[in-house]
Protein backbone atom coordinates (compact mmCIF):
# COMPACT_ATOMS: atom_id res chain seq x y z
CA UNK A 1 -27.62 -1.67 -21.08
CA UNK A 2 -25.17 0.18 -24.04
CA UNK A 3 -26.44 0.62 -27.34
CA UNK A 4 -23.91 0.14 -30.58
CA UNK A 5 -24.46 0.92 -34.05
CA UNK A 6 -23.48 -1.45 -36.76
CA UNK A 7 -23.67 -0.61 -40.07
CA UNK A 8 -26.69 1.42 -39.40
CA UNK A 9 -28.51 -1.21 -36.93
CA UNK A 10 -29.12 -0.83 -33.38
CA UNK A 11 -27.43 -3.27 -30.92
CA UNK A 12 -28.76 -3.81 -27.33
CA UNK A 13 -25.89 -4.80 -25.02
CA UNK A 14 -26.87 -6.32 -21.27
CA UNK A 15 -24.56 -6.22 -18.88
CA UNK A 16 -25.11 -8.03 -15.93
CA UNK A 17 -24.13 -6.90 -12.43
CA UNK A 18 -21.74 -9.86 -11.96
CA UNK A 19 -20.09 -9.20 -15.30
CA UNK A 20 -20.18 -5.48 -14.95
CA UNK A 21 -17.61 -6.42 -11.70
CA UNK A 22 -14.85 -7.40 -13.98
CA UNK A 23 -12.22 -9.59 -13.37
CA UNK A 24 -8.72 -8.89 -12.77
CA UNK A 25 -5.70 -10.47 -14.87
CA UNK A 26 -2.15 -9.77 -14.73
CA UNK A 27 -1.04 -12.12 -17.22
CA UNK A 28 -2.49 -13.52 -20.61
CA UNK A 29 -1.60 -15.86 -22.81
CA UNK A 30 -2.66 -16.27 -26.18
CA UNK A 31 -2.88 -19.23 -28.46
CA UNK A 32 -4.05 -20.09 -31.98
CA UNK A 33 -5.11 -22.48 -34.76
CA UNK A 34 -6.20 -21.99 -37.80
CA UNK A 35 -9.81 -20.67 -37.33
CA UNK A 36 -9.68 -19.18 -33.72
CA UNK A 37 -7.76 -17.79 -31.10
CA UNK A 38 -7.67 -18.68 -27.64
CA UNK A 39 -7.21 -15.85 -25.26
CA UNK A 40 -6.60 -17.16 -21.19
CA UNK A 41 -6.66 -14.41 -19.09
CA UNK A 42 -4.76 -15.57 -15.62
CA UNK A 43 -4.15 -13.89 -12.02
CA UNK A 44 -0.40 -14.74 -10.56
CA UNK A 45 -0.55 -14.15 -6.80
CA UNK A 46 2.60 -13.87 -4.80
CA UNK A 47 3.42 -16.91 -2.54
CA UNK A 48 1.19 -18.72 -4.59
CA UNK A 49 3.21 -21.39 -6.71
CA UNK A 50 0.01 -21.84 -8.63
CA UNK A 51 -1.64 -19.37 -10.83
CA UNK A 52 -5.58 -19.86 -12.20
CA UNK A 53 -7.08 -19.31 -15.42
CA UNK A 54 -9.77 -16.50 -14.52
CA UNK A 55 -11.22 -16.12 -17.98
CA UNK A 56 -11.20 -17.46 -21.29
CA UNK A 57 -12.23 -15.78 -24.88
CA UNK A 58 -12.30 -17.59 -27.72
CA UNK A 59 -12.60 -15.41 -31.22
CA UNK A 60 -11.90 -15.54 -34.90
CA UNK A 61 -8.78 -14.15 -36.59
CA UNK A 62 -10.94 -11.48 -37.87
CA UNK A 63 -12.50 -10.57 -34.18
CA UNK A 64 -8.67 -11.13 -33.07
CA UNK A 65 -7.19 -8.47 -35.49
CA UNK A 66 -10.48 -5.87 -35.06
CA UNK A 67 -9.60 -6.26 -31.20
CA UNK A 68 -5.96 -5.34 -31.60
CA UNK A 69 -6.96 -2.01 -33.97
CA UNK A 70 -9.22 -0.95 -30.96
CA UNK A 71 -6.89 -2.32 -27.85
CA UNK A 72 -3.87 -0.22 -30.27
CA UNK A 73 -6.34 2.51 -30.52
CA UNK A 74 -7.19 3.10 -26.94
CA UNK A 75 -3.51 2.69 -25.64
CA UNK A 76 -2.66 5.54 -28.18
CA UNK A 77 -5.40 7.20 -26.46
CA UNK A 78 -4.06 6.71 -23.19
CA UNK A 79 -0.53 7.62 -23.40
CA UNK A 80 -2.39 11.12 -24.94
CA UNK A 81 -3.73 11.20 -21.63
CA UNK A 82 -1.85 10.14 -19.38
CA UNK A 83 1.78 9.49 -20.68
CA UNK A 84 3.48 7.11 -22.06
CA UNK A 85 3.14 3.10 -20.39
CA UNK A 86 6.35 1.59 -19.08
CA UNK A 87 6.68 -1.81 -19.97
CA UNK A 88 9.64 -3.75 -18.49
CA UNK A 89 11.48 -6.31 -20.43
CA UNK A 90 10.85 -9.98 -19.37
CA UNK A 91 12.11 -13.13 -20.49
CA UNK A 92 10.37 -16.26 -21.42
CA UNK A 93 10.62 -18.06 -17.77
CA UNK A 94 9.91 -14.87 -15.86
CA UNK A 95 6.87 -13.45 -14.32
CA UNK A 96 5.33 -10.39 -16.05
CA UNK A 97 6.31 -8.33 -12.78
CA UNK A 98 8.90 -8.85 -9.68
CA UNK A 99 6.61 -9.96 -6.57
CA UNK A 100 8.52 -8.37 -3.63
CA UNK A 101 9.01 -7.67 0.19
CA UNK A 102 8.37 -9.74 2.97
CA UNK A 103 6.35 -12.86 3.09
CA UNK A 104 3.02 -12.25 4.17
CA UNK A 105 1.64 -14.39 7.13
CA UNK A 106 -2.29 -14.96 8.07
């Protein structure tokens, strides 16, 4: 269980087991309308023509903008760290990353 302080009160946090696992995205994609946005988080296997939403958030502009401050914030942090994040051009039809080498067979 965290603990987070908001505006001088005391939030409990549980984190289930399950949840505490995580799940792992290599692409989202994010949508909006006026009063919310829609974040699907997605894993893109290679081989697979067919890639599955893993996750979904759905959050107010206001959440939206607080989470890019603190996403912004903790890449800053990061790159402090650990150097600077290479991020490689892609166009609109491409994948966020090449898949490569030989075809796998089971």
């Amino acid at each position: 269980m965290e603990e987070n302080k908001n505006n001088g009160q005391q939030i409990n946090i549980e984190l289930t087991p399950e949840i505490a696992e995580g799940i792992y995205a290599n692409l989202a994609i994010i949508s909006h309308s006026g009063a919310e946005f829609v974040m699907d988080f997605i894993r893109l296997l290679p081989g697979i023509p067919q890639a599955k939403v893993k996750s979904r958030i759905i959050m107010t502009p206001q959440h939206a903008k607080r989470l890019l401050m603190a996403l912004a914030d903790n890449v800053e942090k990061y790159e402090q760290n650990f150097g600077p994040i290479r991020v490689d051009e892609v166009g609109p039809n491409m994948a966020p990353f090449p898949f490569s080498g030989p075809a796998g067979m089971a």
